[in-house]
N, C-alpha and C. Protein backbone atom coordinates (compact mmCIF):
# COMPACT_ATOMS: atom_id res chain seq x y z
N UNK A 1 0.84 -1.18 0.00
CA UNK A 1 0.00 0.00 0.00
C UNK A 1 0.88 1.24 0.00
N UNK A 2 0.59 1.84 -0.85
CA UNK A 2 1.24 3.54 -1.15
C UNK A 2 0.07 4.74 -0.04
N UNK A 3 0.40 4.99 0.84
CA UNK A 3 -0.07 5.80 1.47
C UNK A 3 0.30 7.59 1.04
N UNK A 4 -0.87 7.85 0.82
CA UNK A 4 -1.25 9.22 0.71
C UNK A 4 -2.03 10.27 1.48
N UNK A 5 -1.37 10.68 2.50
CA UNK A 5 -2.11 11.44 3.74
C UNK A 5 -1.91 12.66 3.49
N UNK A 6 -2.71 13.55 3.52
CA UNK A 6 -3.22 14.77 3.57
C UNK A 6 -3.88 15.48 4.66
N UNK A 7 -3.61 16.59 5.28
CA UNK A 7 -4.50 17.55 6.34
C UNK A 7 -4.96 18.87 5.86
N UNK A 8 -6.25 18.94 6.23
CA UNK A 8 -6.37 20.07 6.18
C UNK A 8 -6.94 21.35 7.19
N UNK A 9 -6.50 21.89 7.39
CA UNK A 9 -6.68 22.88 8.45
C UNK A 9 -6.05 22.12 9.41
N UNK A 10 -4.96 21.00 9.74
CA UNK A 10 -4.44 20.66 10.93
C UNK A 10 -2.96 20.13 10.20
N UNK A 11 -2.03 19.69 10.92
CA UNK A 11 -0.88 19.39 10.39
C UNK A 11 -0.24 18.01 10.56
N UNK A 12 -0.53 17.10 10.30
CA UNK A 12 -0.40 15.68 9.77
C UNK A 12 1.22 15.19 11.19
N UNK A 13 1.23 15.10 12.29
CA UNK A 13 2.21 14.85 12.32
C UNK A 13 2.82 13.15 12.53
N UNK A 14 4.20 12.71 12.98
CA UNK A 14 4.64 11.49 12.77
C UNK A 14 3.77 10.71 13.33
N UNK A 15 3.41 10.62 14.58
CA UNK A 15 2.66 9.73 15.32
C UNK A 15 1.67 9.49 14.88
N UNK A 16 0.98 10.29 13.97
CA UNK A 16 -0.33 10.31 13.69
C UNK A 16 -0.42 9.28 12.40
N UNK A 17 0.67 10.27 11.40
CA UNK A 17 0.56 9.09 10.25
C UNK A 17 0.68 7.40 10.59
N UNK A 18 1.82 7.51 11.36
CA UNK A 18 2.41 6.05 11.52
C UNK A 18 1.35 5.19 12.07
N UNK A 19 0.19 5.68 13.18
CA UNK A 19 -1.11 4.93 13.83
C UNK A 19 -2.06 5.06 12.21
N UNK A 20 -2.01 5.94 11.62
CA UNK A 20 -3.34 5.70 10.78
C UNK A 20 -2.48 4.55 9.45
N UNK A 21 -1.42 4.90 9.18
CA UNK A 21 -0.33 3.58 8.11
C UNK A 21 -1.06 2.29 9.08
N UNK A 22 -0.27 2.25 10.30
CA UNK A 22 -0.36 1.08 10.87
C UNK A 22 -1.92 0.32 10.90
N UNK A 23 -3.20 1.17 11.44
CA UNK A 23 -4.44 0.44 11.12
C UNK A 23 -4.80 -0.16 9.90
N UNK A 24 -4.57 0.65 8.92
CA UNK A 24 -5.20 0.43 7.48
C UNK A 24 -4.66 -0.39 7.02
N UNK A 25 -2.93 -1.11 7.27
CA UNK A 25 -2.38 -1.65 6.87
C UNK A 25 -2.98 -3.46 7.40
N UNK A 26 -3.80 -3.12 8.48
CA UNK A 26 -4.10 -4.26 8.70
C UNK A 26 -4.89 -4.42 7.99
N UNK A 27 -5.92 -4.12 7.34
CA UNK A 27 -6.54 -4.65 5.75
C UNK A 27 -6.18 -5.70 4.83
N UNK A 28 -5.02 -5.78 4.97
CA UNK A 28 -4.27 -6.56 3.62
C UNK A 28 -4.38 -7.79 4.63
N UNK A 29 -4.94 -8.10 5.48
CA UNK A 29 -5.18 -10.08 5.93
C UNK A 29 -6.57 -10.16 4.99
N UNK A 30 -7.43 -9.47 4.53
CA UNK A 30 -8.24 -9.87 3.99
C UNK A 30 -8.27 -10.16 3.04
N UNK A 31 -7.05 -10.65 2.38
CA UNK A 31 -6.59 -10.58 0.95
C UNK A 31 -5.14 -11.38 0.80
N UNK A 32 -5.72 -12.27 -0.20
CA UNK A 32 -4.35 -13.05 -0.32
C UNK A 32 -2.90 -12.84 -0.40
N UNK A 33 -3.04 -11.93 -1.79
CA UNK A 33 -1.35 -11.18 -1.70
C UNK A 33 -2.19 -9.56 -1.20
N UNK A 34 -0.67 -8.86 -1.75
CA UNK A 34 -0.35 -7.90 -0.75
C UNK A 34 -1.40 -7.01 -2.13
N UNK A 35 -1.80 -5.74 -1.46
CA UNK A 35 -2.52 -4.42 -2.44
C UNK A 35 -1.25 -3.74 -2.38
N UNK A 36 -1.60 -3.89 -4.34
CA UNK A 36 -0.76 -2.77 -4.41
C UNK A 36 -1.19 -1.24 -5.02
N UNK A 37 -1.72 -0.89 -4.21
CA UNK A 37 -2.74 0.64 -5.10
C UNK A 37 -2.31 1.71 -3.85
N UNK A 38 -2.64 2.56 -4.04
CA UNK A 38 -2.49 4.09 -3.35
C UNK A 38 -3.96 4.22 -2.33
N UNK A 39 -3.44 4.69 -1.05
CA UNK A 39 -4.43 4.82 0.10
C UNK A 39 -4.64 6.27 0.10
N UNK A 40 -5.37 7.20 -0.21
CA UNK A 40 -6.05 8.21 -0.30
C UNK A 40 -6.32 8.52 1.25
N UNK A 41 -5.49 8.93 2.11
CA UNK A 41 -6.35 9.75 3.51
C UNK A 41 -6.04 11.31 3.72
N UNK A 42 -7.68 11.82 3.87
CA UNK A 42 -7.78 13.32 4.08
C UNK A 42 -8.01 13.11 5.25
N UNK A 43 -7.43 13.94 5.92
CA UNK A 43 -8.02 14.54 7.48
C UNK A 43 -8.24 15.89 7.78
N UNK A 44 -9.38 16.68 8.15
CA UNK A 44 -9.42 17.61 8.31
C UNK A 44 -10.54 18.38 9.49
N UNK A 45 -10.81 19.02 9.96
CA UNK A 45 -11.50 19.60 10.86
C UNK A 45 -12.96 20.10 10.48
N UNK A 46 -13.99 19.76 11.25
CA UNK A 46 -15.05 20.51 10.68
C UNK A 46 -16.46 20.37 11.99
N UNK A 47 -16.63 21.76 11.99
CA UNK A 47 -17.57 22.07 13.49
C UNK A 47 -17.20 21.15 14.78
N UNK A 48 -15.65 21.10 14.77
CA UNK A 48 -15.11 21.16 16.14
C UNK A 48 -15.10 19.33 16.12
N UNK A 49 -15.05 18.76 14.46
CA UNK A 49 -14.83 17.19 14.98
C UNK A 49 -14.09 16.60 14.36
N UNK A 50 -12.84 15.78 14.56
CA UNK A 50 -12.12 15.40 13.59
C UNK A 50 -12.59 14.39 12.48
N UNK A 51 -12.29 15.03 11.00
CA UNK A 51 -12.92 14.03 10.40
C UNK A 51 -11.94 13.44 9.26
N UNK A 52 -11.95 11.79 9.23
CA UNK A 52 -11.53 11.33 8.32
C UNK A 52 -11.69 10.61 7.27
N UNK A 53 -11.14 10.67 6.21
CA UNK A 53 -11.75 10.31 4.57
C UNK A 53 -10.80 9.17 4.43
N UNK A 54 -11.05 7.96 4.43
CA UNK A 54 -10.07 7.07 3.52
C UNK A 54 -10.79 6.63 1.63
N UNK A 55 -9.95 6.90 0.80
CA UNK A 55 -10.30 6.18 0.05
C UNK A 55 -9.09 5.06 -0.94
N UNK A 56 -9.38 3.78 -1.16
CA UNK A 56 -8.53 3.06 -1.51
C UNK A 56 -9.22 2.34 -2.98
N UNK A 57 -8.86 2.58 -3.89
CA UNK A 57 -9.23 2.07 -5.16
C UNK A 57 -8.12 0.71 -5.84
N UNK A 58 -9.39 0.00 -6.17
CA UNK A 58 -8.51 -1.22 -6.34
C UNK A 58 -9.08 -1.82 -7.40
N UNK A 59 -9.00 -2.84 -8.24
CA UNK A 59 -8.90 -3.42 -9.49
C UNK A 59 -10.52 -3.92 -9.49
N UNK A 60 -10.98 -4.24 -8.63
CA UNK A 60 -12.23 -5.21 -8.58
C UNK A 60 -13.42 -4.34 -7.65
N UNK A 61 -12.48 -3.07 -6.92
CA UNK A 61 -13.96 -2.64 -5.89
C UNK A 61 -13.17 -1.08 -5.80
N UNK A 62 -13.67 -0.57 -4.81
CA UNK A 62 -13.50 0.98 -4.37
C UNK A 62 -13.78 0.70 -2.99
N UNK A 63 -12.81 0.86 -2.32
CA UNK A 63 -12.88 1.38 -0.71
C UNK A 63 -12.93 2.58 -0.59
N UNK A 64 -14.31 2.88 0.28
CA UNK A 64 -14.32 4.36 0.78
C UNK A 64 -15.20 4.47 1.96
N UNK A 65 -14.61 5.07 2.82
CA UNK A 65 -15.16 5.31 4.39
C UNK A 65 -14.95 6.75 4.50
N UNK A 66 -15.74 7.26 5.57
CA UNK A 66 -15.29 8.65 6.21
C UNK A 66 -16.49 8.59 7.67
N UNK A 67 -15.56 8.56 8.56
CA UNK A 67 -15.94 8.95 10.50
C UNK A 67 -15.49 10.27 10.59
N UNK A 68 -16.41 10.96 11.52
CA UNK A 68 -15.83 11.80 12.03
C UNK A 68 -16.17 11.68 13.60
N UNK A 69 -15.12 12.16 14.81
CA UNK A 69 -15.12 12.34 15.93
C UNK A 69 -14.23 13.25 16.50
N UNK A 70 -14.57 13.56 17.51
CA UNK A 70 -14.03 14.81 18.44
C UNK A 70 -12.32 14.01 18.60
N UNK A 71 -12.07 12.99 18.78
CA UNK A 71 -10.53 12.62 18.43
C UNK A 71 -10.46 11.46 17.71
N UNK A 72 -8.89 12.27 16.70
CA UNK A 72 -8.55 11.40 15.55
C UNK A 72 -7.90 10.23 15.75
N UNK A 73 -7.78 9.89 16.66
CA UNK A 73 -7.31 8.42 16.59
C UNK A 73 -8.87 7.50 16.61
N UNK A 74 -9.70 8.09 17.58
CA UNK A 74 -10.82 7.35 17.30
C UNK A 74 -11.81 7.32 15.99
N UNK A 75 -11.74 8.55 15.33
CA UNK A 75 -12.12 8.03 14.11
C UNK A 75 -11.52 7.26 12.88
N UNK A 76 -9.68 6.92 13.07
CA UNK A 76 -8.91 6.05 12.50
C UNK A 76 -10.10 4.79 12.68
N UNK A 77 -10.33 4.44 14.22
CA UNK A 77 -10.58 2.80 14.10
C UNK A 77 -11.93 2.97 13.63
N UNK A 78 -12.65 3.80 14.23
CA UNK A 78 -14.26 3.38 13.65
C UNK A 78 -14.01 3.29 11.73
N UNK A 79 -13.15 4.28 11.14
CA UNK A 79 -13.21 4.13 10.11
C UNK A 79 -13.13 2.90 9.04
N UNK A 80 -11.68 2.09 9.65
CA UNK A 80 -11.02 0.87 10.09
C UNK A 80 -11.99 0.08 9.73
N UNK A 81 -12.98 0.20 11.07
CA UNK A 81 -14.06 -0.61 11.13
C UNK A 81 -15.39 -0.62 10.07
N UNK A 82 -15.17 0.30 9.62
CA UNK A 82 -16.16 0.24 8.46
C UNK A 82 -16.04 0.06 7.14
N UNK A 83 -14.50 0.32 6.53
CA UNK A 83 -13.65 -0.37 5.73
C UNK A 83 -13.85 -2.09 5.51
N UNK A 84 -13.57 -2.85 6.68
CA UNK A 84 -13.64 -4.23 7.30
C UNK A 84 -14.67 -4.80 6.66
N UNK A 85 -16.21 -3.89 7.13
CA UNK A 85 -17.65 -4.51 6.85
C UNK A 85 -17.21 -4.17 5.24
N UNK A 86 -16.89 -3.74 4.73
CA UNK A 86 -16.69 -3.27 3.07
C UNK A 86 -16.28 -4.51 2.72
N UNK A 87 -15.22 -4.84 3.40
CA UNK A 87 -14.65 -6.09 2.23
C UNK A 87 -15.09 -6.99 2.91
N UNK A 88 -15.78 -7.57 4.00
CA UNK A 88 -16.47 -8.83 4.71
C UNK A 88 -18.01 -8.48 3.77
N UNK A 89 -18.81 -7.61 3.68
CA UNK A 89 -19.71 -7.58 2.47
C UNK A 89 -18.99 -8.36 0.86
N UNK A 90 -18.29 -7.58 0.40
CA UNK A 90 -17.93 -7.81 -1.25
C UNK A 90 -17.56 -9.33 -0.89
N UNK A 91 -16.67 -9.27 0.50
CA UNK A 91 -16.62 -11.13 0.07
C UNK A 91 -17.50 -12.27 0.34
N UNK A 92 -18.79 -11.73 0.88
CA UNK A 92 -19.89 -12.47 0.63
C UNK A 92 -20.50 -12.58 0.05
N UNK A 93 -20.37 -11.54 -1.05
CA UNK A 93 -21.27 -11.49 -2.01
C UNK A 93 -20.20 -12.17 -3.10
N UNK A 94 -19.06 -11.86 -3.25
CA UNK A 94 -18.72 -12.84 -4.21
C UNK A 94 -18.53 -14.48 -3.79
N UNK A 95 -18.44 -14.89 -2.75
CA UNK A 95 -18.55 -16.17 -2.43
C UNK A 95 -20.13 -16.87 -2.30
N UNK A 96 -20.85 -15.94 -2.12
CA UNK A 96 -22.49 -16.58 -2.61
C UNK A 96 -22.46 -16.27 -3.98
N UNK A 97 -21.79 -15.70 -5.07
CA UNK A 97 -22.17 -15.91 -6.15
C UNK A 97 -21.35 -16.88 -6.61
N UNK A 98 -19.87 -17.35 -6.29
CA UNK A 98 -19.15 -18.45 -6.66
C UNK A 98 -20.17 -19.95 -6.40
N UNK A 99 -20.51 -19.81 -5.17
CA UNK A 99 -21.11 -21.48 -4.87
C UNK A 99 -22.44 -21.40 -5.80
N UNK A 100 -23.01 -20.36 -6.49
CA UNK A 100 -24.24 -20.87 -6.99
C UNK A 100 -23.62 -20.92 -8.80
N UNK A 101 -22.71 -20.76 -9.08
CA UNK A 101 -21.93 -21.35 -10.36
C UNK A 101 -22.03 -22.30 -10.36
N UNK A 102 -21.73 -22.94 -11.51
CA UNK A 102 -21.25 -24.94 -11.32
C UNK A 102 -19.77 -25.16 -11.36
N UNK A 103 -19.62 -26.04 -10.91
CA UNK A 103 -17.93 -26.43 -10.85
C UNK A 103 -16.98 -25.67 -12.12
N UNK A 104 -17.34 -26.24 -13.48
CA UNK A 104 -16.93 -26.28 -14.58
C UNK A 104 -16.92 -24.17 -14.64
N UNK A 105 -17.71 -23.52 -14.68
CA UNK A 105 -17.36 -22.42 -14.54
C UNK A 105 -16.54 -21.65 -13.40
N UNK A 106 -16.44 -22.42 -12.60
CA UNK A 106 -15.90 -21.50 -11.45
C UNK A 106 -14.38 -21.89 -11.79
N UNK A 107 -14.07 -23.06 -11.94
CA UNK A 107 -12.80 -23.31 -12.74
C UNK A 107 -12.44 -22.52 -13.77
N UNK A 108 -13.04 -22.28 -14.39
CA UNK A 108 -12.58 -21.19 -15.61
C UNK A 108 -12.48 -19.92 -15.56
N UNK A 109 -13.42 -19.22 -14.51
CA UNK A 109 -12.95 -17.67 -13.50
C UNK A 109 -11.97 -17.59 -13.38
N UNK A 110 -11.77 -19.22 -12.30
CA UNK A 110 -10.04 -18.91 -11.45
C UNK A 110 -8.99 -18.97 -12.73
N UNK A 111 -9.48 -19.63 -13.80
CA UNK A 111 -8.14 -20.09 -14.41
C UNK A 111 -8.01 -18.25 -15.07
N UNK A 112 -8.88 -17.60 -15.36
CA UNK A 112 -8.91 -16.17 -16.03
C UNK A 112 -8.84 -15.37 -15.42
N UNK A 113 -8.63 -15.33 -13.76
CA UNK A 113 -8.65 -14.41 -12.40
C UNK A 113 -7.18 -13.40 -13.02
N UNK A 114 -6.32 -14.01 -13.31
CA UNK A 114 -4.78 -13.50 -13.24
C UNK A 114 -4.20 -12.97 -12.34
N UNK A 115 -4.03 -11.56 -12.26
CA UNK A 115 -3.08 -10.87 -11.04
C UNK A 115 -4.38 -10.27 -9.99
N UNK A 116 -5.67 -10.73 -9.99
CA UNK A 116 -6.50 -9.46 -8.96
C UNK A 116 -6.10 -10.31 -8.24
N UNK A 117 -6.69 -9.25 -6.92
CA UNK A 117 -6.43 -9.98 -5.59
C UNK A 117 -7.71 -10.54 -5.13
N UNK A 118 -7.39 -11.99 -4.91
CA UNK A 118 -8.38 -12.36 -4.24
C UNK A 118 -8.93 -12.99 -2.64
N UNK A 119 -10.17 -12.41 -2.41
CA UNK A 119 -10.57 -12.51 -1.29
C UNK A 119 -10.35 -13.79 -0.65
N UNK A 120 -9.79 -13.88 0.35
CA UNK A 120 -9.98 -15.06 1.68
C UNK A 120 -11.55 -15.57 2.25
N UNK A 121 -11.27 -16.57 2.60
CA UNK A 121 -12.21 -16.87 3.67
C UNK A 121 -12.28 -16.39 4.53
N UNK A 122 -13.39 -16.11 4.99
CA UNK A 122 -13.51 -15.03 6.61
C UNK A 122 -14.68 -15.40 7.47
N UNK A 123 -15.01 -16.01 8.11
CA UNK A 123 -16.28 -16.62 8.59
C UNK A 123 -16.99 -14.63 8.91
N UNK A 124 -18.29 -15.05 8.43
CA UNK A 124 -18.81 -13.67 8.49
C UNK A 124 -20.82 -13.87 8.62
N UNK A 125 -21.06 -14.24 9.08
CA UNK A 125 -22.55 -14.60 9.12
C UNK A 125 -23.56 -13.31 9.10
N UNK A 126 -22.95 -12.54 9.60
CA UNK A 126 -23.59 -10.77 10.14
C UNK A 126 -24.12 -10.37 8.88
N UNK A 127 -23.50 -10.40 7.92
CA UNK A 127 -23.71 -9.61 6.82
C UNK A 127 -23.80 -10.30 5.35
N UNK A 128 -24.30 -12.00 5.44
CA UNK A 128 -24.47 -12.94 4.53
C UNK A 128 -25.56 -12.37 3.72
N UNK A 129 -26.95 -12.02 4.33
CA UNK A 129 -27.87 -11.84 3.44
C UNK A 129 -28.64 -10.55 3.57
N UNK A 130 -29.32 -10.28 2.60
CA UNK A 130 -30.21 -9.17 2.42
C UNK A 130 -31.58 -8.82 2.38
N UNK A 131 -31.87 -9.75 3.75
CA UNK A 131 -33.33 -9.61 3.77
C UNK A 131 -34.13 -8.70 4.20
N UNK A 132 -35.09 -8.54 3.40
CA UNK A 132 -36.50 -7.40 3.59
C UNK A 132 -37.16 -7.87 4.61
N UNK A 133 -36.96 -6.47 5.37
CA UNK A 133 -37.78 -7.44 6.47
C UNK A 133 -39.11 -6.60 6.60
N UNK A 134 -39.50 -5.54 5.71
CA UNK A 134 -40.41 -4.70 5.80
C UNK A 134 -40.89 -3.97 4.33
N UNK A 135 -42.09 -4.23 4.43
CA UNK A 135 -42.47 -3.49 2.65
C UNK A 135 -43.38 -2.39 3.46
N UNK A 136 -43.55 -1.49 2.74
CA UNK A 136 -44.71 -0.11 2.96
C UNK A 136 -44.89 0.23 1.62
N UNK A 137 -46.22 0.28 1.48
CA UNK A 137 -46.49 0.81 0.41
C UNK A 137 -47.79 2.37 0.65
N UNK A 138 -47.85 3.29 0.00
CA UNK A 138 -48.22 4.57 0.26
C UNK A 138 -48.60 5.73 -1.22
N UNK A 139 -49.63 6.13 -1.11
CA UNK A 139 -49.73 6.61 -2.40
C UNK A 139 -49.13 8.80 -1.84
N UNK A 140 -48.54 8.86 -2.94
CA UNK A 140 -47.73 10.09 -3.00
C UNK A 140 -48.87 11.26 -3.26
N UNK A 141 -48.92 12.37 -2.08
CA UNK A 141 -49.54 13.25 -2.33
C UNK A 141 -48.80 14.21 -2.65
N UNK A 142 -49.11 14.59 -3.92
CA UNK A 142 -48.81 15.62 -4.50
C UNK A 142 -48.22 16.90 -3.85
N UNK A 143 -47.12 17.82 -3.69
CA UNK A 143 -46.98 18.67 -2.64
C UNK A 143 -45.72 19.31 -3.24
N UNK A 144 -44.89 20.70 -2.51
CA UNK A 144 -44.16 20.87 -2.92
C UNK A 144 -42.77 20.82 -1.92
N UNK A 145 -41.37 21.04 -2.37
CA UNK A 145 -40.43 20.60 -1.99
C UNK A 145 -40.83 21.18 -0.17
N UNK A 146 -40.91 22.47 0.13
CA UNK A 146 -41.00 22.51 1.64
C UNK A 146 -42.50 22.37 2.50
N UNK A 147 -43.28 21.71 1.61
CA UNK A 147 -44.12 20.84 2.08
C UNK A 147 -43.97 19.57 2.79
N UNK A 148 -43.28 19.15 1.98
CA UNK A 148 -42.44 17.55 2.20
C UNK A 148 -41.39 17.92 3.28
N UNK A 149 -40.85 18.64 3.48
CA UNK A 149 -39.50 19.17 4.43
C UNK A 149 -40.83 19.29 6.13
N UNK A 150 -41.90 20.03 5.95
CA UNK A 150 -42.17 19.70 7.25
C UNK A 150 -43.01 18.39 7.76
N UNK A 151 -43.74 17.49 6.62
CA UNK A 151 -44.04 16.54 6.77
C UNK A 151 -43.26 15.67 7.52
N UNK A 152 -41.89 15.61 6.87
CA UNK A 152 -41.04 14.87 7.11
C UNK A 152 -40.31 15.29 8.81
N UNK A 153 -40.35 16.91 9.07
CA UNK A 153 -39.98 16.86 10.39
C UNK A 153 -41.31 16.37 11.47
N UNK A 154 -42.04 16.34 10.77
CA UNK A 154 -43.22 16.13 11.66
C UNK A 154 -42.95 14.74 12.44
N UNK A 155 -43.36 14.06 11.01
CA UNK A 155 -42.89 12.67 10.88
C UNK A 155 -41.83 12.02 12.25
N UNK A 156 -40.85 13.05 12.17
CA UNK A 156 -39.40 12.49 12.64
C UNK A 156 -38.63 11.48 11.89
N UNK A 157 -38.74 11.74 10.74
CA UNK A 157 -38.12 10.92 9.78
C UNK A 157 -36.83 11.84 9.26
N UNK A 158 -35.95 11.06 8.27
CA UNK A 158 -34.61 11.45 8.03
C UNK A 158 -34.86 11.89 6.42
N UNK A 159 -35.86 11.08 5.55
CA UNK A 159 -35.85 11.56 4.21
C UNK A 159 -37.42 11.22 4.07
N UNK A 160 -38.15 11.84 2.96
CA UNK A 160 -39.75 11.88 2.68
C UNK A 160 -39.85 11.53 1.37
N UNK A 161 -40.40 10.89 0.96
CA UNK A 161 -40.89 10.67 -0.81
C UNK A 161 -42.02 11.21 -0.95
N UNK A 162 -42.36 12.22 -2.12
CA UNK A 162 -43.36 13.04 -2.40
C UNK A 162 -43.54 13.26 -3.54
N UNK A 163 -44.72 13.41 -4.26
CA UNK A 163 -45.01 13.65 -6.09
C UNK A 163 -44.68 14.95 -5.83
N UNK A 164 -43.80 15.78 -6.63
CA UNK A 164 -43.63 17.29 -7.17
C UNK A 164 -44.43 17.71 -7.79
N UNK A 165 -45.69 18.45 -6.94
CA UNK A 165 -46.74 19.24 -7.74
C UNK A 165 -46.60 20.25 -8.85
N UNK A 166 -45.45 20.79 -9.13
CA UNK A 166 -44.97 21.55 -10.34
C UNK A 166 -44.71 20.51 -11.27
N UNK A 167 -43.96 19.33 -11.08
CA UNK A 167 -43.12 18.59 -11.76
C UNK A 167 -43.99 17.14 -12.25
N UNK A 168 -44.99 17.15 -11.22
CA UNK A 168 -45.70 15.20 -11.37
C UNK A 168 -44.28 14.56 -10.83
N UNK A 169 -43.30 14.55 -11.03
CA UNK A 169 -42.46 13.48 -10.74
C UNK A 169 -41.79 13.14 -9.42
N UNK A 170 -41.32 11.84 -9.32
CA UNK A 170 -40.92 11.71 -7.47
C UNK A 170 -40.03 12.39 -7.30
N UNK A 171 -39.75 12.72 -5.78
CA UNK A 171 -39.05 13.44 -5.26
C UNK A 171 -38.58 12.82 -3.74
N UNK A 172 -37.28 13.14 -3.42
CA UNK A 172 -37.02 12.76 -1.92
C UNK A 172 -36.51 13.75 -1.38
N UNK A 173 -37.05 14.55 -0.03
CA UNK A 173 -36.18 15.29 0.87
C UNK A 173 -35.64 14.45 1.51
N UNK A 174 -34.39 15.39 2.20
CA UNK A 174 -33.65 14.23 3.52
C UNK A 174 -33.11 15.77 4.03
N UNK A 175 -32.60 14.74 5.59
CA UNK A 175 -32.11 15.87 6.28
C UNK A 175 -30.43 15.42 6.69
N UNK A 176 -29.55 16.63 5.93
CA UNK A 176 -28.09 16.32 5.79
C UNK A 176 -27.46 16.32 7.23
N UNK A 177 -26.38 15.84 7.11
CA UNK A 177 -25.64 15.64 8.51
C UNK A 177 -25.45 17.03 9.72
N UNK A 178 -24.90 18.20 8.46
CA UNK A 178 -25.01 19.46 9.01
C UNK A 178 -26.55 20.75 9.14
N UNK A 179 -27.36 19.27 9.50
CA UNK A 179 -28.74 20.31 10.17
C UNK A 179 -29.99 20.57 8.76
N UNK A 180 -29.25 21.02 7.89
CA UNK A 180 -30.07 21.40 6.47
C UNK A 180 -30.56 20.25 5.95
N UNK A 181 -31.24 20.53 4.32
CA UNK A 181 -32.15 20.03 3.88
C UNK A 181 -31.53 19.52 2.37
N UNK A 182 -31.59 18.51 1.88
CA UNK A 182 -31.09 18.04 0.51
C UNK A 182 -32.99 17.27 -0.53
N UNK A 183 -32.62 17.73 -1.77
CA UNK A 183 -33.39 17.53 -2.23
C UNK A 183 -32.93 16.02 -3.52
N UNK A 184 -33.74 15.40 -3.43
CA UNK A 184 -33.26 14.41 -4.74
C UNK A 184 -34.37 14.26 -5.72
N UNK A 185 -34.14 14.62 -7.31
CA UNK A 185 -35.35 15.19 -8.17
C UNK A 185 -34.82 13.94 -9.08
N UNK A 186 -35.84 13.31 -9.64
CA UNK A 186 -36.49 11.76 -10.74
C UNK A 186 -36.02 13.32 -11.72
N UNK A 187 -34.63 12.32 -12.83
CA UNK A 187 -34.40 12.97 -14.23
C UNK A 187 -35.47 12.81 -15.32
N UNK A 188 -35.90 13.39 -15.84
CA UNK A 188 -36.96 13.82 -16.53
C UNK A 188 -37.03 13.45 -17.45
C-alpha cells in the first residue's frame, strides 16, 4: 500500500501518520497477496470534529469510508471498522455468487482471475444476506419541496418521498448531517 495522507486545516504529524499507516495496513489479511494501489487519507477539521476520509481504489472494488469524531485516533478505528464490513460484504457477495456457479465455470474464472487480488475466507454470518424485512407501500400526495421538508420533520423521519406538484415526478427530501435540507429530483 502507497499511502497518501493529507491535512487540512491541521498538520499531519509522525505519530499520527504512523497509527493511521499502521491500522489500514491491517486490511491486507483480507486478501491473499499484498494491495498494491495508493491509500487516499484526508483529514481535516469541521464544526469542532475530527474528520476522516479514507479512500482506496482497487482493481475489482472501491474502498471508501469517512468517520468523524471529536478525536482522531478514534475516528482512524471506527473508520477501520467500516472499511472491514466493506470487504467482509464484497466477500460475501462474491462467495455466494461463486457457490451458486457450477464447478466447470468457477474453474474457468479462477483459471482467467490472473493478477486481482483475491478474497480469503472469513467466517462472516452478520452480513451474509439481504433480507427485507419490511415493505410499505403509500400513495404520494402531491406537494411541494418545503411541504415535504415539514411533513417529514413532523414525521421524525430522516428523508420523505413526495409527487412534485410543479413537476408530477418523485421526489425525496432528507435531512443532511449538518442540520439542512437536501433535495433528490427523478431525471426527466
Amino acid at each position: 500500500m502507497n499511502f497518501n495522507i493529507r491535512g487540512e486545516n491541521l498538520t499531519v504529524t509522525t505519530s499520527l501518520r504512523q497509527y493511521a499507516e499502521r491500522k489500514i495496513s491491517k486490511l491486507e489479511r483480507y486478501f491473499d497477496s499484498e494491495i498494491h494501489s495508493d491509500v487516499h487519507i484526508n483529514l481535516h477539521v469541521h464544526n469542532n470534529e475530527q474528520v476522516i476520509e479514507v479512500t482506496i481504489p482497487m482493481q475489482e472494488m472501491l474502498l471508501r469510508a469517512e468517520e468523524a469524531h471529536s478525536d482522531l485516533y478514534a475516528a482512524i478505528d471506527l473508520v477501520v471498522e467500516k472499511l472491514e464490513r466493506q470487504i467482509r460484504k464484497y466477500k460475501t457477495k462474491v462467495n455466494r455468487k461463486n457457490r451458486q456457479m457450477s464447478g466447470t465455470k468457477r474453474m474457468a474464472q479462477y483459471a482467467f482471475q490472473g493478477n486481482t487480488a483475491a478474497i480469503m475466507d472469513v467466517d462472516d454470518e452478520e452480513e451474509s444476506s439481504f433480507d427485507i424485512v419490511r415493505t410499505k407501500r403509500f400513495n404520494l400526495k402531491p406537494m411541494d419541496a418545503e411541504e415535504a421538508i415539514l411533513q417529514m420533520d413532523m414525521l421524525g423521519h430522516n428523508f420523505f418521498v413526495f409527487s412534485n406538484s410543479e413537476t408530477g415526478l418523485t421526489n425525496v427530501v432528507y435531512k443532511r448531517k449538518d442540520g439542512k435540507y437536501g433535495l433528490i429530483e427523478q431525471e426527466s
